[in-house]
C-alpha atoms as a PDB file:
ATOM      1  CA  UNK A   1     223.532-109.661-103.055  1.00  0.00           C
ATOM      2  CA  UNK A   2     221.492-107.229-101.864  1.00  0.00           C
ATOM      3  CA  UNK A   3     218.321-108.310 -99.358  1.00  0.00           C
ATOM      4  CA  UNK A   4     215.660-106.715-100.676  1.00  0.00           C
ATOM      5  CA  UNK A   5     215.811-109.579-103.386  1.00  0.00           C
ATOM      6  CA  UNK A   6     214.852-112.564-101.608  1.00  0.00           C
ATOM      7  CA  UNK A   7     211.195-113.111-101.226  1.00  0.00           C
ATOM      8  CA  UNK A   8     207.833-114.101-102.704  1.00  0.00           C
ATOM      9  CA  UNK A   9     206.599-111.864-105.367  1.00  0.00           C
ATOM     10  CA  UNK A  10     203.125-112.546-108.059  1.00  0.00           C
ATOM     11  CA  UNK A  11     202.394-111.277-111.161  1.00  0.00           C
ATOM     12  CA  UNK A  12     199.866-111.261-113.573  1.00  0.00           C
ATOM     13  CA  UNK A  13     201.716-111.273-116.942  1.00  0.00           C
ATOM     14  CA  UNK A  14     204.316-112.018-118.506  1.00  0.00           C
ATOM     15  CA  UNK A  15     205.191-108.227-118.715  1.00  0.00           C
ATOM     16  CA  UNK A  16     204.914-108.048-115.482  1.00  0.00           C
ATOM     17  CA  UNK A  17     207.155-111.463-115.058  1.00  0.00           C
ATOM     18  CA  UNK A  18     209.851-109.600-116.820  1.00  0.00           C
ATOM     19  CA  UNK A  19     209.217-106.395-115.144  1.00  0.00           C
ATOM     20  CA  UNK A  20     210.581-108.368-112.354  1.00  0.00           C
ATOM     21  CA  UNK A  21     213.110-110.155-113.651  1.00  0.00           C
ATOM     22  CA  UNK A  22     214.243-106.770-114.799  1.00  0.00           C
ATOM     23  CA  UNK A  23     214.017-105.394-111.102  1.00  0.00           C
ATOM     24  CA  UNK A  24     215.902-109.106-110.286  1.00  0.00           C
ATOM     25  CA  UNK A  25     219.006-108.527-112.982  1.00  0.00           C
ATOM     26  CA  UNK A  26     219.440-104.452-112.226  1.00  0.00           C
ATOM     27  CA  UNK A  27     220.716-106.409-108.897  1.00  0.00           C
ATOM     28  CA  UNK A  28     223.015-108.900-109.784  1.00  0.00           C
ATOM     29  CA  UNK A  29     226.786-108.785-110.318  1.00  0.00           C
ATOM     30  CA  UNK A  30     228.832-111.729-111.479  1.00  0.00           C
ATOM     31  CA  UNK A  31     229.714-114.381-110.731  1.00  0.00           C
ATOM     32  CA  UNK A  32     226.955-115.799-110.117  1.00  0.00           C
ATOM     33  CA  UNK A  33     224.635-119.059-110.678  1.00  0.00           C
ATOM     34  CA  UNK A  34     220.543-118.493-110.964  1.00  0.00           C
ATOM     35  CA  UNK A  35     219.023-121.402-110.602  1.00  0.00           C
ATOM     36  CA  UNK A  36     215.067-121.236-112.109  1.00  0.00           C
ATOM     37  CA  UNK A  37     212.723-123.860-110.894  1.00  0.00           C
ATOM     38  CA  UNK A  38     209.685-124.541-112.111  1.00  0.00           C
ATOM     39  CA  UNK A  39     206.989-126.789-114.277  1.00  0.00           C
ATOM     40  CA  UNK A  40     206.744-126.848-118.207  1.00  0.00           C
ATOM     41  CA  UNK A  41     205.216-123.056-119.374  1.00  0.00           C
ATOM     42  CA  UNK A  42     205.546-121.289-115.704  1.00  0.00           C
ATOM     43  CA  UNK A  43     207.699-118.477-116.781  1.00  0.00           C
ATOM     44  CA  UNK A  44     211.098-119.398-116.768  1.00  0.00           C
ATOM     45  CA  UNK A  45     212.039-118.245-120.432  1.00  0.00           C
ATOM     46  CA  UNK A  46     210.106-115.017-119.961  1.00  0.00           C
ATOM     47  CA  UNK A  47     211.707-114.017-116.251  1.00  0.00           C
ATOM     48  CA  UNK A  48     215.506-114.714-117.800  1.00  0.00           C
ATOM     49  CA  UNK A  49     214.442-112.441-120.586  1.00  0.00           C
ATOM     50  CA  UNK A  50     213.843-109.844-117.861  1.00  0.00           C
ATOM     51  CA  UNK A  51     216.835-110.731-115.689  1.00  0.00           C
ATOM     52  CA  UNK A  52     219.168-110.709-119.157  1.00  0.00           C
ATOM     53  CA  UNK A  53     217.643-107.068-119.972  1.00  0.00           C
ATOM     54  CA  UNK A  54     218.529-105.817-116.057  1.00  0.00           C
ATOM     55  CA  UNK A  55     221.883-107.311-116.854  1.00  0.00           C
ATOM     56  CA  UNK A  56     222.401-104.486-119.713  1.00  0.00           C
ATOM     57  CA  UNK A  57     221.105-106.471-122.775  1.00  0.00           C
ATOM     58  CA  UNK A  58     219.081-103.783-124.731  1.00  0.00           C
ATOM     59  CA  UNK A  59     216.928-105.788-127.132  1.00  0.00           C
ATOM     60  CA  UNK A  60     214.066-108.022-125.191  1.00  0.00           C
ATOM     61  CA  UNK A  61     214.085-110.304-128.992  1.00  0.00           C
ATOM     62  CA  UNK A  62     217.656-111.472-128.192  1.00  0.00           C
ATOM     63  CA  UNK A  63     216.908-113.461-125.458  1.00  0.00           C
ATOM     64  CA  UNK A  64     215.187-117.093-126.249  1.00  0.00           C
ATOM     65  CA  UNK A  65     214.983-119.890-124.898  1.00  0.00           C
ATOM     66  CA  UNK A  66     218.042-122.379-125.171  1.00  0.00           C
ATOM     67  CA  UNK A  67     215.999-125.623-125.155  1.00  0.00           C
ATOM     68  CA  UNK A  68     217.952-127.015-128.508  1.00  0.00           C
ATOM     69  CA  UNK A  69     220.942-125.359-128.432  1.00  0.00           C
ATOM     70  CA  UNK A  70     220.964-125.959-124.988  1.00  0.00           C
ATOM     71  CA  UNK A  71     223.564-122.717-123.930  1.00  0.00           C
ATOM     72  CA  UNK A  72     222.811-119.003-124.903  1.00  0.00           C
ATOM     73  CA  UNK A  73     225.337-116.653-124.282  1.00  0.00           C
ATOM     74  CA  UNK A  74     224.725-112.737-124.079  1.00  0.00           C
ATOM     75  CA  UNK A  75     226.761-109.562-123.359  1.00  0.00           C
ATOM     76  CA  UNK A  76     225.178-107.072-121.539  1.00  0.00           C
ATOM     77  CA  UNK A  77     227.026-104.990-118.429  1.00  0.00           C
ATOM     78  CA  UNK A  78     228.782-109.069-118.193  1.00  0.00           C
ATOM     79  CA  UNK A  79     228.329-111.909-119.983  1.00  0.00           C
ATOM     80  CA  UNK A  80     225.649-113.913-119.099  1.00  0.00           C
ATOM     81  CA  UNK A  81     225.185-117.599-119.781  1.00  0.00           C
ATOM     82  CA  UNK A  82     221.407-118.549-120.282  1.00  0.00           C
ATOM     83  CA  UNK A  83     221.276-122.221-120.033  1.00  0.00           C
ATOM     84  CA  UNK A  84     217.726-124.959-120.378  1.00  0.00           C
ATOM     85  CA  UNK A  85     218.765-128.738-119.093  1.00  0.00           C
ATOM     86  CA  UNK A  86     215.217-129.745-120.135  1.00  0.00           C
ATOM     87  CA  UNK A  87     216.626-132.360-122.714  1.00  0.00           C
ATOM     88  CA  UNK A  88     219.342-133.416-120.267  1.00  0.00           C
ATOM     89  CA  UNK A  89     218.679-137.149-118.725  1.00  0.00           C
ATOM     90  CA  UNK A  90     222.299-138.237-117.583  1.00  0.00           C
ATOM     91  CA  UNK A  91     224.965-136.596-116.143  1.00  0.00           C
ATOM     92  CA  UNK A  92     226.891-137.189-118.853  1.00  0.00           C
ATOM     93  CA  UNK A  93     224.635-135.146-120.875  1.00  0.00           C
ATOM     94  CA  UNK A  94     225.389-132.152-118.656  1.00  0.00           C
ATOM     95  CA  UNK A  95     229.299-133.179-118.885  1.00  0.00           C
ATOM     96  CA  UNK A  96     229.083-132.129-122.516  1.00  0.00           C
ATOM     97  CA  UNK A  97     227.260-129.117-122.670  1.00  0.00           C
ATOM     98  CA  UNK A  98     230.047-127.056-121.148  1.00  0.00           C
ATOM     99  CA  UNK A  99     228.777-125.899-118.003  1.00  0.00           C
ATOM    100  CA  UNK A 100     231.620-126.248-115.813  1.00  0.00           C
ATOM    101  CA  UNK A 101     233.239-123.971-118.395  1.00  0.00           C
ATOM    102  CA  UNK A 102     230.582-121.691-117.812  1.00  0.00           C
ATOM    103  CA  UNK A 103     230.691-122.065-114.178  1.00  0.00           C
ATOM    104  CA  UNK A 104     234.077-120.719-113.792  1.00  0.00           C
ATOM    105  CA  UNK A 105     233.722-117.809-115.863  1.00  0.00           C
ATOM    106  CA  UNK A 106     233.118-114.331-114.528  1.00  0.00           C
ATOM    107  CA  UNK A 107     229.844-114.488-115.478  1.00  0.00           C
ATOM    108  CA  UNK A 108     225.836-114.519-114.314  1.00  0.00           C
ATOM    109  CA  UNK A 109     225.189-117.907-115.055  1.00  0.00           C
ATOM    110  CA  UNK A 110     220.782-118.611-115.410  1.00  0.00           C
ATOM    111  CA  UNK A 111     219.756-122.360-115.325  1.00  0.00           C
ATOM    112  CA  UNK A 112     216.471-123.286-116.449  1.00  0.00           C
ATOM    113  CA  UNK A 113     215.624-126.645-114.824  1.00  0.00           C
ATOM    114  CA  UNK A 114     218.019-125.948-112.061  1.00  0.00           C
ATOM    115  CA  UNK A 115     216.510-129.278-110.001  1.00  0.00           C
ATOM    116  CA  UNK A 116     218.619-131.151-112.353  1.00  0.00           C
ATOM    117  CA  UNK A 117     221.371-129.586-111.472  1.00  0.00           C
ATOM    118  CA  UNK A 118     223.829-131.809-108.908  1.00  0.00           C
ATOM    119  CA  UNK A 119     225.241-128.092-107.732  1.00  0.00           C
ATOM    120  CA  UNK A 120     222.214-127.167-105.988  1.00  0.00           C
ATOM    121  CA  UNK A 121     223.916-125.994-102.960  1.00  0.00           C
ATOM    122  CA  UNK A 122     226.365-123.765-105.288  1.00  0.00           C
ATOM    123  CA  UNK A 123     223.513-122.005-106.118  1.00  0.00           C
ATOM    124  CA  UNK A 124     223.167-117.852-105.525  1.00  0.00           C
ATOM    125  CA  UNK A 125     219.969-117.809-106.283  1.00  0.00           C
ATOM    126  CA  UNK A 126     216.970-119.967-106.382  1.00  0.00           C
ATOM    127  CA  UNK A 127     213.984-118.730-108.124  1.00  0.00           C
ATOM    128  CA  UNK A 128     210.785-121.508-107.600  1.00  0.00           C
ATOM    129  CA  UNK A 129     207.925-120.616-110.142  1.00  0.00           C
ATOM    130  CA  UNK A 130     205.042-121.466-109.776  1.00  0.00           C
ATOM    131  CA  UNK A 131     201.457-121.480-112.040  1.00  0.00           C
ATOM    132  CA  UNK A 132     198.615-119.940-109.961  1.00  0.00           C
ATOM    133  CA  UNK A 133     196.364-120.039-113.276  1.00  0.00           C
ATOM    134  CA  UNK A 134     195.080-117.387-115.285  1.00  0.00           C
ATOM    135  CA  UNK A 135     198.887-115.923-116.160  1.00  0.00           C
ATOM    136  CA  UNK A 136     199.488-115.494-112.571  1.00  0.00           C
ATOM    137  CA  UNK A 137     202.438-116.970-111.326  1.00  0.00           C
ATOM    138  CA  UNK A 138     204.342-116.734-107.499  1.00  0.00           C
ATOM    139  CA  UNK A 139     208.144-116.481-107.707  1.00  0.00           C
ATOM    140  CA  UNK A 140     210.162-117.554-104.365  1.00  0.00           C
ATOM    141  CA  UNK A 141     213.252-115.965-104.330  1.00  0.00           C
ATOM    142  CA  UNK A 142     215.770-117.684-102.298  1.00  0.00           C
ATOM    143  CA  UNK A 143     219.582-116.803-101.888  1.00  0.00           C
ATOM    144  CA  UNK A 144     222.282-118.922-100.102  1.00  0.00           C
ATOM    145  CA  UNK A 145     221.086-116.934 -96.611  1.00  0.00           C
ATOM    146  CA  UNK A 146     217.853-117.739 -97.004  1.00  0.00           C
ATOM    147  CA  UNK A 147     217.794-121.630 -97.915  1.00  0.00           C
ATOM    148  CA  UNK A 148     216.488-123.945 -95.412  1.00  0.00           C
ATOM    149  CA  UNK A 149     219.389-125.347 -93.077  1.00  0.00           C
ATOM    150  CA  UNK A 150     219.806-128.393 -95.119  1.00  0.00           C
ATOM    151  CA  UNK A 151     221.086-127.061 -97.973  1.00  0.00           C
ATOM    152  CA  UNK A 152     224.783-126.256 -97.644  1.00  0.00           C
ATOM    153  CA  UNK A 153     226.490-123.551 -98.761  1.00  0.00           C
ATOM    154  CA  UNK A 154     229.015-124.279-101.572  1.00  0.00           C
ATOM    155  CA  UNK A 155     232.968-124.669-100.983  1.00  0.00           C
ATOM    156  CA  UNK A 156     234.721-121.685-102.878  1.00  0.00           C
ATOM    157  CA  UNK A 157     235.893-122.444-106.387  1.00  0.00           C
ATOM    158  CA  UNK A 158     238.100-120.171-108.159  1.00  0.00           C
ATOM    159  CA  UNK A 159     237.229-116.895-108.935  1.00  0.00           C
ATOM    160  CA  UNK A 160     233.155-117.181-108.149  1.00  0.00           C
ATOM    161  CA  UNK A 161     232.290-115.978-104.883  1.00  0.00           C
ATOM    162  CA  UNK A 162     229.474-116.903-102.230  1.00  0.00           C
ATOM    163  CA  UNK A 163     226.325-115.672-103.803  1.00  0.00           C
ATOM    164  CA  UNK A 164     222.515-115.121-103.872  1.00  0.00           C
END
């Protein structure tokens, strides 16, 4: 992952939020897990449809948001899993989505609601959105070199490698 990713960034539409999700995706290489935190209607839908475009998918209209269906998948330059755990409330919820399928793929993996995730600490990347008002939203970038101390970098697992 290269460095110049991690960081705070703003922007002031959501053509600019998936300007840099664009920017964000032109980066990434699987495998991979993107966490996206963040309240209800920050951005989270709108920066994975620029992430899933910088990841080779041509058509911005492809891209939705998988909050019934729970698991979008998309070929681009890899496949991409685009996944919303909104809905989710147990763990055996998440058990029967298919995640740990996607997981082990060779594939960029973007979580919308990542705090629910238990694998926080497998995490690449962790994006935290959040609403300034007035369309403007801050995006914290984090990778597994830049967390705070007390998050742990993941043991290795198959073919997915230490990440972003």
């Amino acid at each position: 992952m290269p460095a110049g990713i991690i960081g705070e960034y703003e922007t002031s539409s959501a053509q600019e939020t998936i300007a840099l999700g664009k920017k964000l995706g032109s980066m990434l290489e699987p495998p991979l897990l993107v966490l996206l935190r963040g309240d209800l209607g920050t951005g989270k839908t709108t920066l994975t449809k620029g992430i899933v475009l910088g990841l080779g998918v041509k058509d911005e209209a492809e891209v939705s948001s998988p909050s019934f269906t729970l698991i979008n998948e998309y070929f681009g330059r890899c496949k991409i899993y685009h996944v919303d755990l909104y809905r989710l409330e147990t763990v055996r919820d998440l058990e029967s989505i298919g995640l740990e399928d996607a997981l082990r793929d060779r594939a960029v993996v973007i979580v919308e609601w990542g705090e629910k995730l238990e694998q926080l600490e497998e995490a690449d990347l962790i994006v935290d959105i959040i609403d300034l008002g007035d369309d403007k939203r801050k995006l914290v970038v984090l990778t597994q070199e830049s967390k705070p101390a007390q998050v742990k970098k993941r043991p290795k697992r198959g073919k997915r490698k230490n990440y972003s």
